[in-house]
N, C-alpha and C. Protein backbone atom coordinates (compact mmCIF):
# COMPACT_ATOMS: atom_id res chain seq x y z
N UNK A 1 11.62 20.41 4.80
CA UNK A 1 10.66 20.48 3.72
C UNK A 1 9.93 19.13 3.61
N UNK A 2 8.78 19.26 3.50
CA UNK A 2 8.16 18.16 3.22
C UNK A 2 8.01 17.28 2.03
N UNK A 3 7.34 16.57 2.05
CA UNK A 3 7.53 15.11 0.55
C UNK A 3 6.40 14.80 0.49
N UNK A 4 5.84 14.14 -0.81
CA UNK A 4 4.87 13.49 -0.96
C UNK A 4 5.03 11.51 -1.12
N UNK A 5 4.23 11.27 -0.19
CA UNK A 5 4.80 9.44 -0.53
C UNK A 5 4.02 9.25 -0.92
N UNK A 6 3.79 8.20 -2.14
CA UNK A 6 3.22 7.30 -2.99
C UNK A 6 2.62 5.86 -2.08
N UNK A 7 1.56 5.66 -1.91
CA UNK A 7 1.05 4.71 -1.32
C UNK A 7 0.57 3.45 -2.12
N UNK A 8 0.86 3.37 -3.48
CA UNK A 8 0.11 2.49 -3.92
C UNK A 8 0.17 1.11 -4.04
N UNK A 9 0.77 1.08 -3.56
CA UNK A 9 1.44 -0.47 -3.50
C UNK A 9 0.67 -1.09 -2.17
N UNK A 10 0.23 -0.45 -1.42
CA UNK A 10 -0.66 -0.36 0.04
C UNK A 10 -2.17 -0.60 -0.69
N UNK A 11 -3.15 0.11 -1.44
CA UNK A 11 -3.79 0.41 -2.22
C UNK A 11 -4.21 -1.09 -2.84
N UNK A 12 -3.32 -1.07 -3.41
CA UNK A 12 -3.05 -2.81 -4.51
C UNK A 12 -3.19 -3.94 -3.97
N UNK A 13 -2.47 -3.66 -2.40
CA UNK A 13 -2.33 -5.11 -1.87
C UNK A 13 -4.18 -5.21 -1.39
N UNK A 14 -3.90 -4.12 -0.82
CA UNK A 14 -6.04 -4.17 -0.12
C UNK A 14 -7.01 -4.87 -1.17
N UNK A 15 -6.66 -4.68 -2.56
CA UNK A 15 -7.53 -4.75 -3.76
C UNK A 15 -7.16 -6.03 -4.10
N UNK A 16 -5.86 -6.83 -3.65
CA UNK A 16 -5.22 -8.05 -4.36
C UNK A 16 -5.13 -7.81 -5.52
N UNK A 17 -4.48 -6.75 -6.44
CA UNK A 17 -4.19 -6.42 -7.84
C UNK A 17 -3.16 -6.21 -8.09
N UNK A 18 -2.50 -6.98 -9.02
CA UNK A 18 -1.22 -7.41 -9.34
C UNK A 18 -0.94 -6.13 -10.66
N UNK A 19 0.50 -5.58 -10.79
CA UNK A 19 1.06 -4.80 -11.25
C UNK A 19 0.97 -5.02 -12.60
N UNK A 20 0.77 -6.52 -13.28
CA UNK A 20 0.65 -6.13 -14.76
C UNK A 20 -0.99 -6.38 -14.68
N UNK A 21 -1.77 -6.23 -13.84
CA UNK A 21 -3.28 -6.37 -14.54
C UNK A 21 -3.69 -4.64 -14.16
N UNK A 22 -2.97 -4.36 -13.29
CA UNK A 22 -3.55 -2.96 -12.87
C UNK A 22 -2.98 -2.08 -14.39
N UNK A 23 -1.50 -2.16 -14.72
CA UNK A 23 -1.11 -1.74 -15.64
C UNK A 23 -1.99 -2.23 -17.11
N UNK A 24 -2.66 -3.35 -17.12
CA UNK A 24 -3.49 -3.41 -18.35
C UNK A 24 -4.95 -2.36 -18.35
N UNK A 25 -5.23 -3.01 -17.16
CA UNK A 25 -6.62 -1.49 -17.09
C UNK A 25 -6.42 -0.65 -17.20
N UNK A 26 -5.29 0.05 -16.16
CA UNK A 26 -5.36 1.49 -16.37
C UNK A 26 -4.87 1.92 -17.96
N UNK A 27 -3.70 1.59 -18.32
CA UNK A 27 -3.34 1.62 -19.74
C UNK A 27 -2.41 2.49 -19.87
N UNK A 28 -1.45 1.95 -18.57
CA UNK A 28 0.08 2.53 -18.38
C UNK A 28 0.79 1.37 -18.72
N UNK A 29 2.23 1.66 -18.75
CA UNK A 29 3.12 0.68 -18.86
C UNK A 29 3.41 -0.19 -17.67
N UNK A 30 3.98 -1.20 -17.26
CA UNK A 30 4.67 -1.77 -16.39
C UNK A 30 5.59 -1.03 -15.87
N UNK A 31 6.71 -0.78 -16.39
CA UNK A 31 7.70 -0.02 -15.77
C UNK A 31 7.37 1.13 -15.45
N UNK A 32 6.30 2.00 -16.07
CA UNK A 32 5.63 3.31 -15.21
C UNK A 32 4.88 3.24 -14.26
N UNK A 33 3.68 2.54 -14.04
CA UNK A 33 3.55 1.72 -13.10
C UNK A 33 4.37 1.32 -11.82
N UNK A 34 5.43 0.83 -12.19
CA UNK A 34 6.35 0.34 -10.82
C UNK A 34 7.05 1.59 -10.63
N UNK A 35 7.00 2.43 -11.47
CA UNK A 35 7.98 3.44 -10.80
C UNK A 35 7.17 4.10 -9.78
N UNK A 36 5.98 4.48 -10.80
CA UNK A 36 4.63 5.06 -9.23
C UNK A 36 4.12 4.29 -7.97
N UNK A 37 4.15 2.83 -8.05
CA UNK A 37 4.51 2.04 -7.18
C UNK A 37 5.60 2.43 -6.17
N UNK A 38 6.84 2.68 -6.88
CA UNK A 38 7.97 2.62 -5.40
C UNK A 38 8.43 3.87 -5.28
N UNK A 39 7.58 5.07 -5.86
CA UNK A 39 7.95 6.50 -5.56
C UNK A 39 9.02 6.67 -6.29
N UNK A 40 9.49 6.33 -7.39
CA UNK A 40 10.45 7.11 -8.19
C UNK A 40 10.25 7.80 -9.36
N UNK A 41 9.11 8.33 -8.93
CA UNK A 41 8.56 9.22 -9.86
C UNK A 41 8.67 11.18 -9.18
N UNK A 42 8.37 11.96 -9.95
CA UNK A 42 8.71 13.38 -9.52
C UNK A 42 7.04 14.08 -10.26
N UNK A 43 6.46 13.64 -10.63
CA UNK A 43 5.31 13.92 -11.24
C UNK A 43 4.44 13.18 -11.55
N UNK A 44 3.02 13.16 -11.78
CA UNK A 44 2.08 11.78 -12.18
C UNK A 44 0.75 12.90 -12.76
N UNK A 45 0.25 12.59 -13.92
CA UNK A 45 -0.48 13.41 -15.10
C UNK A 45 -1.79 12.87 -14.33
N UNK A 46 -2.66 14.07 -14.24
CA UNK A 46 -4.12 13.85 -13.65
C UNK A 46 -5.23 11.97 -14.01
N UNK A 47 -4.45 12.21 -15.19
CA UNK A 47 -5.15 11.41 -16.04
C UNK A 47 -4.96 10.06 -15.93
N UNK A 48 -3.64 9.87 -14.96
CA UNK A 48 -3.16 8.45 -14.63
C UNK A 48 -3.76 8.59 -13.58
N UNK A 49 -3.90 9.40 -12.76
CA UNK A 49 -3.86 9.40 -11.27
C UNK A 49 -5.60 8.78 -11.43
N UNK A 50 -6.57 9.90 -12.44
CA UNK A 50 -7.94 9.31 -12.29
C UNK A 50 -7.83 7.92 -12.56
N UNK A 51 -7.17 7.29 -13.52
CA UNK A 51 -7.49 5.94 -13.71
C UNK A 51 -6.80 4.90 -13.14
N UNK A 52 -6.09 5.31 -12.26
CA UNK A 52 -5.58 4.26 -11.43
C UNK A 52 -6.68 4.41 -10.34
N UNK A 53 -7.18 5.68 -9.91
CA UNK A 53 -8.60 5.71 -8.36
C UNK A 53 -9.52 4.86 -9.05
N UNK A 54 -9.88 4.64 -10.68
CA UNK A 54 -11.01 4.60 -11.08
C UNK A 54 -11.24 2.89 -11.26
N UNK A 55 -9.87 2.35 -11.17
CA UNK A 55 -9.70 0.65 -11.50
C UNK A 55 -9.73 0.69 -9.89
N UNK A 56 -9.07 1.18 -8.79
CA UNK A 56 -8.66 0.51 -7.69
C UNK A 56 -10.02 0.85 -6.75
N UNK A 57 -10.60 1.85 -7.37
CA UNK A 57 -12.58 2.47 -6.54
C UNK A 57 -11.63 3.12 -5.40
N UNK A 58 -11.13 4.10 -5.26
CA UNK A 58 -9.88 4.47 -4.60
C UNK A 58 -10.27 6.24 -4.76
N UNK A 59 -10.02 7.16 -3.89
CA UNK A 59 -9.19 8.58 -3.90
C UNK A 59 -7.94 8.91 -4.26
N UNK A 60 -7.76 9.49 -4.72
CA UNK A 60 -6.28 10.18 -4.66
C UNK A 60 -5.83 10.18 -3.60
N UNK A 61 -6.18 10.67 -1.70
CA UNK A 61 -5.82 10.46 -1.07
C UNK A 61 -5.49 9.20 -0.31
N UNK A 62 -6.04 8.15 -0.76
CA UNK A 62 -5.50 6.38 -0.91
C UNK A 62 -4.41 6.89 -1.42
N UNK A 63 -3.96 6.95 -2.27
CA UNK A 63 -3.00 6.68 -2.83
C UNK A 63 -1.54 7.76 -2.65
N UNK A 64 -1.81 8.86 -2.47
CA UNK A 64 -0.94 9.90 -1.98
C UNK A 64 -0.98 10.24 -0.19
N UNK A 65 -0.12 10.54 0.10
CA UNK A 65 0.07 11.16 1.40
C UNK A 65 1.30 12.00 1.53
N UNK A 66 0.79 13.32 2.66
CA UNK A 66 1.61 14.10 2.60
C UNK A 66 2.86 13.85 3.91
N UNK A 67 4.13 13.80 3.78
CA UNK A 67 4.50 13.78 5.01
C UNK A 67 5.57 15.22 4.98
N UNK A 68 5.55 15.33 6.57
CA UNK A 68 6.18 17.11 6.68
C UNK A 68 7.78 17.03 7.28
N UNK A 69 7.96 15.19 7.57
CA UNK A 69 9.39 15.43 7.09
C UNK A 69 10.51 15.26 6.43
């Protein structure tokens, strides 16, 4: 079965944007933030996802990828 990996930390580094300024724009927490950072998350609300593409000038597919194993 396949997985979805979280790329954003890939994303961030390209942008040079550090985890508490990305977390001030977008207007998540730090610790939610790092969790979507290192994939220990099981869900992410449209609404983060737009405003993390929308601070980083980014796709969703920047930031997600599918892998099939």
């Amino acid at each position: 079965m396949g997985k979805i990996i979280l790329r954003l930390d890939r994303v961030m580094a390209d942008r040079k944007i550090s985890l508490t300024e990305l977390s001030e724009e977008v207007g998540v927490s730090n610790v939610n933030l790092s969790k979507i950072k290192n994939g220990r998350i099981s869900a992410i609300r449209f609404s983060t996802l737009e405003a993390i593409c929308e601070v980083l000038h980014c796709q969703p597919g920047d930031i997600l990828e599918y892998s099939e194993e």
